[in-house]
C-alpha atoms as a PDB file:
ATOM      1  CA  UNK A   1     -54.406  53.884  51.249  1.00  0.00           C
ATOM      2  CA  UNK A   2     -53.187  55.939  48.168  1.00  0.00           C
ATOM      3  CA  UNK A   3     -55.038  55.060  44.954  1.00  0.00           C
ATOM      4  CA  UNK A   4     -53.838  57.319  43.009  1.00  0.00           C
ATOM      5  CA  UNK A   5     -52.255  54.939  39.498  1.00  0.00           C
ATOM      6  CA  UNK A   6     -48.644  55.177  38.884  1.00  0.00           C
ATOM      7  CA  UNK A   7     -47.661  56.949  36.209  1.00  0.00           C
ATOM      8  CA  UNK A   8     -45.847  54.856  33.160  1.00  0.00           C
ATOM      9  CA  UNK A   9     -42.634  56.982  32.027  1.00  0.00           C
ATOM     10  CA  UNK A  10     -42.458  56.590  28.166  1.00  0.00           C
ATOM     11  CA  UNK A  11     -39.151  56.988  26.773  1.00  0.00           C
ATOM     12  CA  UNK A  12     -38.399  60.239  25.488  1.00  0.00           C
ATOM     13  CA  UNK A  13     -38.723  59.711  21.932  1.00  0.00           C
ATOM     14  CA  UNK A  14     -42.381  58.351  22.116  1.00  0.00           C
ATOM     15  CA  UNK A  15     -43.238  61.005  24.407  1.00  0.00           C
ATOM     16  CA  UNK A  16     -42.157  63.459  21.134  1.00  0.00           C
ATOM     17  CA  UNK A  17     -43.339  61.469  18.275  1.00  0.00           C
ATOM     18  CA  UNK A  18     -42.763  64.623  15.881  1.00  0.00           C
ATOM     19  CA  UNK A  19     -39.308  64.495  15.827  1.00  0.00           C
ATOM     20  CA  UNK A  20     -39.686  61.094  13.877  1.00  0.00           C
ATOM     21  CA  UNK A  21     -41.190  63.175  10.935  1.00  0.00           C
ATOM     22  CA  UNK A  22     -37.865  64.400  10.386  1.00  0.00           C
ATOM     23  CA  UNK A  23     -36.953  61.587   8.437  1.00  0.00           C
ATOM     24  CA  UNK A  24     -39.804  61.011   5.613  1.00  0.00           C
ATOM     25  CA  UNK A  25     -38.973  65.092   5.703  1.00  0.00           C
ATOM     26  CA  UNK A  26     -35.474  64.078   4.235  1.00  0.00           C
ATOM     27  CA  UNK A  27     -35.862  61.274   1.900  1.00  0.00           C
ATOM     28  CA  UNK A  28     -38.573  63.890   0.533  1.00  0.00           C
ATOM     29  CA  UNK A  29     -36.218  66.345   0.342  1.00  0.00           C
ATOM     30  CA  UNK A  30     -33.203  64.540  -1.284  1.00  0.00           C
ATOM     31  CA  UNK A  31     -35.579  62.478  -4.054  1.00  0.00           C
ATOM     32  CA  UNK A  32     -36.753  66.273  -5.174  1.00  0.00           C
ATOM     33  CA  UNK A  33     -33.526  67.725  -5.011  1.00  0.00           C
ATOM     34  CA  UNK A  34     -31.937  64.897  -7.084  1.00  0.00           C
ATOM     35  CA  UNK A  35     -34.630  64.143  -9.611  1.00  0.00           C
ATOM     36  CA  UNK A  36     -34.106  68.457 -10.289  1.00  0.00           C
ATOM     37  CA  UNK A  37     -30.633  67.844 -10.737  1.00  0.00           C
ATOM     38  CA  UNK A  38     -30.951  65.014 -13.011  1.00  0.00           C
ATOM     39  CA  UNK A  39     -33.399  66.803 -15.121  1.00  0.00           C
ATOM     40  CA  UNK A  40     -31.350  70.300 -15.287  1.00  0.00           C
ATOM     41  CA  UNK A  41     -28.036  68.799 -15.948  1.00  0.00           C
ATOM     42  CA  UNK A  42     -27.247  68.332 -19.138  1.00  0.00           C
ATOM     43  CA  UNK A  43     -26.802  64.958 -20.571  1.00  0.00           C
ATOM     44  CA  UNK A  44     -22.823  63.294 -20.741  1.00  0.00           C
ATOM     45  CA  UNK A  45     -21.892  61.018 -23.598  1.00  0.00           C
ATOM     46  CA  UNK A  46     -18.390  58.821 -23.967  1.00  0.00           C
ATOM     47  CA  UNK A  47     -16.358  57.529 -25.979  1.00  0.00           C
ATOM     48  CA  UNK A  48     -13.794  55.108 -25.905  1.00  0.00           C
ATOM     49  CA  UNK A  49     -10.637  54.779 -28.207  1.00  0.00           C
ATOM     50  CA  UNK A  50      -8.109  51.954 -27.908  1.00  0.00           C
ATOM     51  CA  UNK A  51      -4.298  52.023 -28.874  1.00  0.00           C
ATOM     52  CA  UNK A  52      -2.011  49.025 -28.612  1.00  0.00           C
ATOM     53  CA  UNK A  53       2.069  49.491 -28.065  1.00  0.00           C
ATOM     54  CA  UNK A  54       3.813  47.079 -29.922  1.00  0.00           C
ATOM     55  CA  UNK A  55       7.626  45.927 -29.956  1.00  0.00           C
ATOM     56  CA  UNK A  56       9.503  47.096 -32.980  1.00  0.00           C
ATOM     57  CA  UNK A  57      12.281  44.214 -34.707  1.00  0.00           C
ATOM     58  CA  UNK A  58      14.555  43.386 -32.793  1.00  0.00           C
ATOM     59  CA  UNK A  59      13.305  45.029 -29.604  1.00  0.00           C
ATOM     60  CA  UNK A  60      12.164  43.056 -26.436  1.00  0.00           C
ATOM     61  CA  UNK A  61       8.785  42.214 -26.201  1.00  0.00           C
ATOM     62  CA  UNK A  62       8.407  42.313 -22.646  1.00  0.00           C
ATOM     63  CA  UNK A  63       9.433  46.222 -23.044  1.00  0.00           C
ATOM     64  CA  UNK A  64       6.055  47.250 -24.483  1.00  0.00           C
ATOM     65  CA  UNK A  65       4.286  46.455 -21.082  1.00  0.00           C
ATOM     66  CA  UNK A  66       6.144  49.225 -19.376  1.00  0.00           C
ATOM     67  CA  UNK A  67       6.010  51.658 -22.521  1.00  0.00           C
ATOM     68  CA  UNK A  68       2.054  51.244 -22.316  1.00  0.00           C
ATOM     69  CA  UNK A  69       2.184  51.951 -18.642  1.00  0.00           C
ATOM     70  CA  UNK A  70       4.290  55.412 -19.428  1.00  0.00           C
ATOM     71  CA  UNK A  71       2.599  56.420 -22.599  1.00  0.00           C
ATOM     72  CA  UNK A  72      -1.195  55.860 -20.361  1.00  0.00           C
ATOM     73  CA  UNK A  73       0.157  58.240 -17.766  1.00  0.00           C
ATOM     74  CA  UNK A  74       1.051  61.230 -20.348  1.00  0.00           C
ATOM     75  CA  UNK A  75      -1.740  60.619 -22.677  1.00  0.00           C
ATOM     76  CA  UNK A  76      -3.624  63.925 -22.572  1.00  0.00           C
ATOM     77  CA  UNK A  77       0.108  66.031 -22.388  1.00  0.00           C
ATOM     78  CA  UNK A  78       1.216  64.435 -25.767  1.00  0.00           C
ATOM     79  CA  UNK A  79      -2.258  65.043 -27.169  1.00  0.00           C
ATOM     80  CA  UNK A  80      -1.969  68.905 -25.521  1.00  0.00           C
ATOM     81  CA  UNK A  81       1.433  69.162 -26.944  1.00  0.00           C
ATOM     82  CA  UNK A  82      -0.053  67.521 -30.436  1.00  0.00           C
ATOM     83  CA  UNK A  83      -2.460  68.575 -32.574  1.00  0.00           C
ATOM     84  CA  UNK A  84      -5.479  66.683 -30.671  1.00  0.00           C
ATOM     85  CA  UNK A  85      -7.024  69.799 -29.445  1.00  0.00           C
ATOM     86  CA  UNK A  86      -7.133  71.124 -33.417  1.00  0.00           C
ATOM     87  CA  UNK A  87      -8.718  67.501 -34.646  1.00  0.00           C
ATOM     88  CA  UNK A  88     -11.009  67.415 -31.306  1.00  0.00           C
ATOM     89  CA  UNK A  89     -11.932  71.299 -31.632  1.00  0.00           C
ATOM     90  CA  UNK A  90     -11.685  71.812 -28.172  1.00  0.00           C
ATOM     91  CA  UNK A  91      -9.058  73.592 -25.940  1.00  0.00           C
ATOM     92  CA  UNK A  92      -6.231  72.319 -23.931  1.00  0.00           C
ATOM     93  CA  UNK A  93      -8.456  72.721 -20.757  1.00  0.00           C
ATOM     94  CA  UNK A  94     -11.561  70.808 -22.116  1.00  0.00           C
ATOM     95  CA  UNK A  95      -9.081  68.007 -23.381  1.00  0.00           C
ATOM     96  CA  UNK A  96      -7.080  67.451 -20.032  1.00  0.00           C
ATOM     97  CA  UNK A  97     -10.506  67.598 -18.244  1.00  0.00           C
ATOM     98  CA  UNK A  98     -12.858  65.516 -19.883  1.00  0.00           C
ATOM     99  CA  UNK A  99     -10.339  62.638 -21.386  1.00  0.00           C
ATOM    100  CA  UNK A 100      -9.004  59.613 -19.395  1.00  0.00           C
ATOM    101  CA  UNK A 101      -6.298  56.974 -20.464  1.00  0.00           C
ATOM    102  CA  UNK A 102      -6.199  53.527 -18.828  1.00  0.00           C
ATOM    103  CA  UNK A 103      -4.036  50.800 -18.628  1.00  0.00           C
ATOM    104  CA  UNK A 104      -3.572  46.921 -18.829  1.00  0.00           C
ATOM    105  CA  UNK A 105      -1.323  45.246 -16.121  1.00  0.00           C
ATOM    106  CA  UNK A 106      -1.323  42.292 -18.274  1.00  0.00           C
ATOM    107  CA  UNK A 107      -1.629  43.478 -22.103  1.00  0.00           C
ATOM    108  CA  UNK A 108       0.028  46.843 -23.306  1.00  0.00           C
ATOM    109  CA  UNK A 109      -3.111  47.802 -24.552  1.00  0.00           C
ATOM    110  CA  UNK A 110      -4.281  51.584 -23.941  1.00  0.00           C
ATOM    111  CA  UNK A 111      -8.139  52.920 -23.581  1.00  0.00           C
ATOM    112  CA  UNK A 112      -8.883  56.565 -23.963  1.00  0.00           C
ATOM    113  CA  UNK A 113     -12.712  57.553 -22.949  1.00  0.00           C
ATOM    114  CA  UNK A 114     -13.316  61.062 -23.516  1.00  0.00           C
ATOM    115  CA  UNK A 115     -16.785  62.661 -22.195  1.00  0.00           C
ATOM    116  CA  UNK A 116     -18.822  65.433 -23.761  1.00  0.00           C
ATOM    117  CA  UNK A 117     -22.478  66.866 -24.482  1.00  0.00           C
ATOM    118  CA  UNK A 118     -22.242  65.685 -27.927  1.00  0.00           C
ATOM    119  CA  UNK A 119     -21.594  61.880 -29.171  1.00  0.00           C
ATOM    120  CA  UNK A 120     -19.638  63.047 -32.170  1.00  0.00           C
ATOM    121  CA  UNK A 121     -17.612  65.156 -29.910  1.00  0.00           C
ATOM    122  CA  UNK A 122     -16.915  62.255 -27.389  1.00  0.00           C
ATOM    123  CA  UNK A 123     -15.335  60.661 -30.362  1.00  0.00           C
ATOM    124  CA  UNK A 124     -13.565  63.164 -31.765  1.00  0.00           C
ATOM    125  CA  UNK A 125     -11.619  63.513 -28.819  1.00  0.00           C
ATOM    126  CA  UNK A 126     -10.819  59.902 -27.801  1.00  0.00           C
ATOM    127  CA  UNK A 127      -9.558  59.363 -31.561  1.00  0.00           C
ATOM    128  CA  UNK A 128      -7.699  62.573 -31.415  1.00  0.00           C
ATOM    129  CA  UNK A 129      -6.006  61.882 -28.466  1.00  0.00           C
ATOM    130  CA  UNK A 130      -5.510  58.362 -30.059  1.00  0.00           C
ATOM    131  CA  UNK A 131      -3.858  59.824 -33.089  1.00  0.00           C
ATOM    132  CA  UNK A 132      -1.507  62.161 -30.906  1.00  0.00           C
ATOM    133  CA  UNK A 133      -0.011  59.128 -29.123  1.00  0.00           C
ATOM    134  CA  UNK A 134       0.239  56.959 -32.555  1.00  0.00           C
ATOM    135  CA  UNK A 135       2.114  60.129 -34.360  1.00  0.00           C
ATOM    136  CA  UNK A 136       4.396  60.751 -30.714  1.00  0.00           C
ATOM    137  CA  UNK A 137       5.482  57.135 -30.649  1.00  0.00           C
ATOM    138  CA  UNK A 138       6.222  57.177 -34.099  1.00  0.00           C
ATOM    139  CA  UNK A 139       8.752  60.474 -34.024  1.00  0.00           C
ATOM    140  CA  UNK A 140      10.396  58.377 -30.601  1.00  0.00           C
ATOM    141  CA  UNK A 141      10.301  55.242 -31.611  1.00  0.00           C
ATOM    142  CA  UNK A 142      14.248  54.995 -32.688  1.00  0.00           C
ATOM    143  CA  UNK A 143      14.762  55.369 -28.896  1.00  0.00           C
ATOM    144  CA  UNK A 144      12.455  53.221 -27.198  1.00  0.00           C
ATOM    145  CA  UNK A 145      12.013  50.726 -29.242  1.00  0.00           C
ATOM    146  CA  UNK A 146       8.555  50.614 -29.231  1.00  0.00           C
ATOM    147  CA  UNK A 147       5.461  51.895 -31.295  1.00  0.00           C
ATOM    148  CA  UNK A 148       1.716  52.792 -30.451  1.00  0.00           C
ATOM    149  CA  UNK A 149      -0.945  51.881 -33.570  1.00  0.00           C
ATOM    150  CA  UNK A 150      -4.200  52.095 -33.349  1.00  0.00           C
ATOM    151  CA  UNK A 151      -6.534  49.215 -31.928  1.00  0.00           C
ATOM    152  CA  UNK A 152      -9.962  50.359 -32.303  1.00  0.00           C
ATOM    153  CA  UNK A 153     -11.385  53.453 -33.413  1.00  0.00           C
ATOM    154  CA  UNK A 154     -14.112  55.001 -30.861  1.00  0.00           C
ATOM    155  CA  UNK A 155     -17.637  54.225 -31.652  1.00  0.00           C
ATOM    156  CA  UNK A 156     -20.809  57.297 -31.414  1.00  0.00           C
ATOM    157  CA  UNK A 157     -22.786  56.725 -28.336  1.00  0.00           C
ATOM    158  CA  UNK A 158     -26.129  56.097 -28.292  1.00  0.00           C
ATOM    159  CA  UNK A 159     -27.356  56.609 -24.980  1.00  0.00           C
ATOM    160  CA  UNK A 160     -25.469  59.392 -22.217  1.00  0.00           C
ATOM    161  CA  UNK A 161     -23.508  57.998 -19.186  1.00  0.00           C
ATOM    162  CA  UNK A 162     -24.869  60.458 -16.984  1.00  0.00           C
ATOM    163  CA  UNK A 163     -27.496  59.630 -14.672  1.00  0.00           C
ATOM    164  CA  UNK A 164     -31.092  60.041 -15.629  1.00  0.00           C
ATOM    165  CA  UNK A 165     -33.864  61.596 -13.624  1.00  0.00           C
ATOM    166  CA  UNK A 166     -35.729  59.216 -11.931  1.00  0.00           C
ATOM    167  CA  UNK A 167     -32.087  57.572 -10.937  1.00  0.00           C
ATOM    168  CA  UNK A 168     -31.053  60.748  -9.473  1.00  0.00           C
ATOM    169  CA  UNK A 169     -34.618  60.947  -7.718  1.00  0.00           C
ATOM    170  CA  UNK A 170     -33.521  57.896  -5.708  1.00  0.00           C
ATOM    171  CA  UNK A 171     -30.031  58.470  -4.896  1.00  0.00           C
ATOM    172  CA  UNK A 172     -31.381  61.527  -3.636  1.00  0.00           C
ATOM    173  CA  UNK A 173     -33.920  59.834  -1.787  1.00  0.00           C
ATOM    174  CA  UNK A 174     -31.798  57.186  -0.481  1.00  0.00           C
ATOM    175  CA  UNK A 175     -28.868  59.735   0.989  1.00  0.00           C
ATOM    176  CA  UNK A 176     -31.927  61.976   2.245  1.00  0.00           C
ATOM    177  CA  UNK A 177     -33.046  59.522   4.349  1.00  0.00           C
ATOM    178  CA  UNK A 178     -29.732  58.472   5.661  1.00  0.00           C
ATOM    179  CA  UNK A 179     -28.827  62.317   6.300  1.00  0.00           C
ATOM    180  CA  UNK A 180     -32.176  62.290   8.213  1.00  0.00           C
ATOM    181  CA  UNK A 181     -31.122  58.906  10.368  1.00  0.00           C
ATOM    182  CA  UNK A 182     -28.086  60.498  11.357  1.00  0.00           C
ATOM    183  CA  UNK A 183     -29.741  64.003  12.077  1.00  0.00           C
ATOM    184  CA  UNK A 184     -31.859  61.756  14.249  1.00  0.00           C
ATOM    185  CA  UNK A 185     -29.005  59.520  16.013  1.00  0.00           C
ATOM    186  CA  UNK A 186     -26.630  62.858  17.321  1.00  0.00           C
ATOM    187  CA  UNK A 187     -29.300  65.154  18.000  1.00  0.00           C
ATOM    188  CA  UNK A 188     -28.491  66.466  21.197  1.00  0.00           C
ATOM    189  CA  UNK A 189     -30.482  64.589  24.478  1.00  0.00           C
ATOM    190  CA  UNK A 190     -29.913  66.885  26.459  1.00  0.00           C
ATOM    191  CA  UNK A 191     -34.077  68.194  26.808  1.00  0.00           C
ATOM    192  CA  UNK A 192     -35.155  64.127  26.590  1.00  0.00           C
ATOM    193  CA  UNK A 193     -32.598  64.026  29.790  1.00  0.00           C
ATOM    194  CA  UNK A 194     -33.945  67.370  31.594  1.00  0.00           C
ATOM    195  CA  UNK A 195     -37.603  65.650  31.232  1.00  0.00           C
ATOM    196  CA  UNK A 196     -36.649  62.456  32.642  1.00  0.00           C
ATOM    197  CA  UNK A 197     -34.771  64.087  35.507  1.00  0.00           C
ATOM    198  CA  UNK A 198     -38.296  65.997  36.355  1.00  0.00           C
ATOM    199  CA  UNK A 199     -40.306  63.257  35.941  1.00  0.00           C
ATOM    200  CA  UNK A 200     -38.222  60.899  38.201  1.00  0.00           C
ATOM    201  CA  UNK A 201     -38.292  63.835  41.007  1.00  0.00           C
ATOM    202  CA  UNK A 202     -42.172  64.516  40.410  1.00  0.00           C
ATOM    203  CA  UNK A 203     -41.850  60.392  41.023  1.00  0.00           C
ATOM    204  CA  UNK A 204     -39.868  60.877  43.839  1.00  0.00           C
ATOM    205  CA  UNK A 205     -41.810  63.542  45.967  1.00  0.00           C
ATOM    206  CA  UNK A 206     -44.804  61.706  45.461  1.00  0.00           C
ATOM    207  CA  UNK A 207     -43.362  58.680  46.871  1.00  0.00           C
ATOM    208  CA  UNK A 208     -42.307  60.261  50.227  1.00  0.00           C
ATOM    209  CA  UNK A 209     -46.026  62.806  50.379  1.00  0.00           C
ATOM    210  CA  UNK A 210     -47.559  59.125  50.561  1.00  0.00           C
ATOM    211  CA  UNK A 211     -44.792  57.739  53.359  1.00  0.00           C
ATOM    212  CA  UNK A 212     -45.246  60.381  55.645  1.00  0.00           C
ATOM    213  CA  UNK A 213     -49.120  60.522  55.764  1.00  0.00           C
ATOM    214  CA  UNK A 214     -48.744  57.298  56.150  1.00  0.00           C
ATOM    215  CA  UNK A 215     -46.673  57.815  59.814  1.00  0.00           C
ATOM    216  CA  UNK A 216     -49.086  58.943  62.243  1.00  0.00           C
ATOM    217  CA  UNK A 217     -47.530  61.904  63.841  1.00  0.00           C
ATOM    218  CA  UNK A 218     -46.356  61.415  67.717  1.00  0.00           C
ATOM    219  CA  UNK A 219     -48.748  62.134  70.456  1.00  0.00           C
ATOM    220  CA  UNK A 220     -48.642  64.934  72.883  1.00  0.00           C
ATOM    221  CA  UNK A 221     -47.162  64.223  76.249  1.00  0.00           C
ATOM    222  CA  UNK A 222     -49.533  64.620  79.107  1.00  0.00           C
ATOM    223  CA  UNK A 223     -48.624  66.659  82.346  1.00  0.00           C
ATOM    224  CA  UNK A 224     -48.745  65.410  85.015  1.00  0.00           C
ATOM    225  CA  UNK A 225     -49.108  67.131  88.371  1.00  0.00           C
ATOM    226  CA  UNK A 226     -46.064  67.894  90.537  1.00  0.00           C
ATOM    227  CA  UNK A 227     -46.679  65.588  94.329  1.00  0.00           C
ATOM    228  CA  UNK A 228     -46.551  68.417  97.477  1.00  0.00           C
END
């Protein structure tokens, strides 16, 4: 009778428990890199300006919806074109890079948010750029019918936009450890398969050593003397 106990195949993953390390590895990884780049970067303030388009006499009201829509989609050219980059002190580049306009659907109301290192500059862009499209609509506004003013004037910001360190530490934490997951999830199977395949014929031969000791081997035939 064999005694010999049966050996329990383990999946291949608990068989290789280091390959779980992998993933505290990352989340490691991605909180340091993030809370460096959160401290190193340098702080991003904005500001936000707001212009309203308004109908002049005689002129249809419903026109200064679409006006607002076409003067928020040109905003940093006419400020390029004006003198926003002289009030802002910055360059044509800086302006078209770090100012946004947005739009209403349902008022023709325009914000501009401008970002910089500095609060005051923040705001000296958003109002320039504010100031470009109240002067532009004013030279234009025999044609269209329609005139920007100024809403709201942008206010200094106290506190940056940008994200501080320990938030970056997270994020970077957080996509670490899903990078890590998914390092984890496609890593090729290909050696957890080659060990199962061994293990199942190890499995295997030992299963037919014990069936044929177990088969008593067939006896010898006995000779028998030829009759005269």
């Amino acid at each position: 009778m064999n005694t010999t106990p049966r050996r329990t195949l383990l999946p291949a993953g608990l068989r290789t428990p280091g390959r779980w390390a992998v993933l505290p590895a990352a989340v490691l990884a991605g909180a340091v890199l993030g809370g460096g780049y959160g401290a190193l970067k340098t702080p991003q303030y904005a500001a936000t300006s707001y212009v309203i388009v308004v109908p002049a006499e005689k002129s249809d009201p419903a026109a200064a919806l679409g006006f607002a829509q076409a003067y928020g989609r040109v905003a940093t050219d006419i400020a390029v074109t004006g003198d926003a980059q002289v009030w802002a002190g910055v360059s044509a580049d800086t302006l078209r890079r770090s100012v946004q306009a947005a739009t209403s659907p349902d008022a023709p109301m325009i914000s501009i948010t401008a970002k910089a290192e500095k609060p005051a500059k923040a705001v000296s862009m958003a109002d320039g750029v504010a100031r470009a499209l109240v002067l532009n609509s004013t030279h234009v506004a025999g044609s269209t019918g329609v005139k920007v003013v100024q809403f709201s004037r942008a206010t200094k910001p106290v506190a940056p936009v940008s994200p501080s360190a320990p938030l970056s530490a997270l994020v970077g934490g957080c996509a670490g450890g899903l990078l890590g997951g998914l390092a984890l999830l496609v890593r090729p199977k290909r050696g957890a398969a080659r060990g199962e395949a061994r293990h199942s014929r190890q499995a295997a031969a030992a299963s037919g050593a014990t069936s044929s000791a177990a088969v008593p081997a067939p006896a010898a035939a006995a000779h028998q003397p030829e009759a005269v």
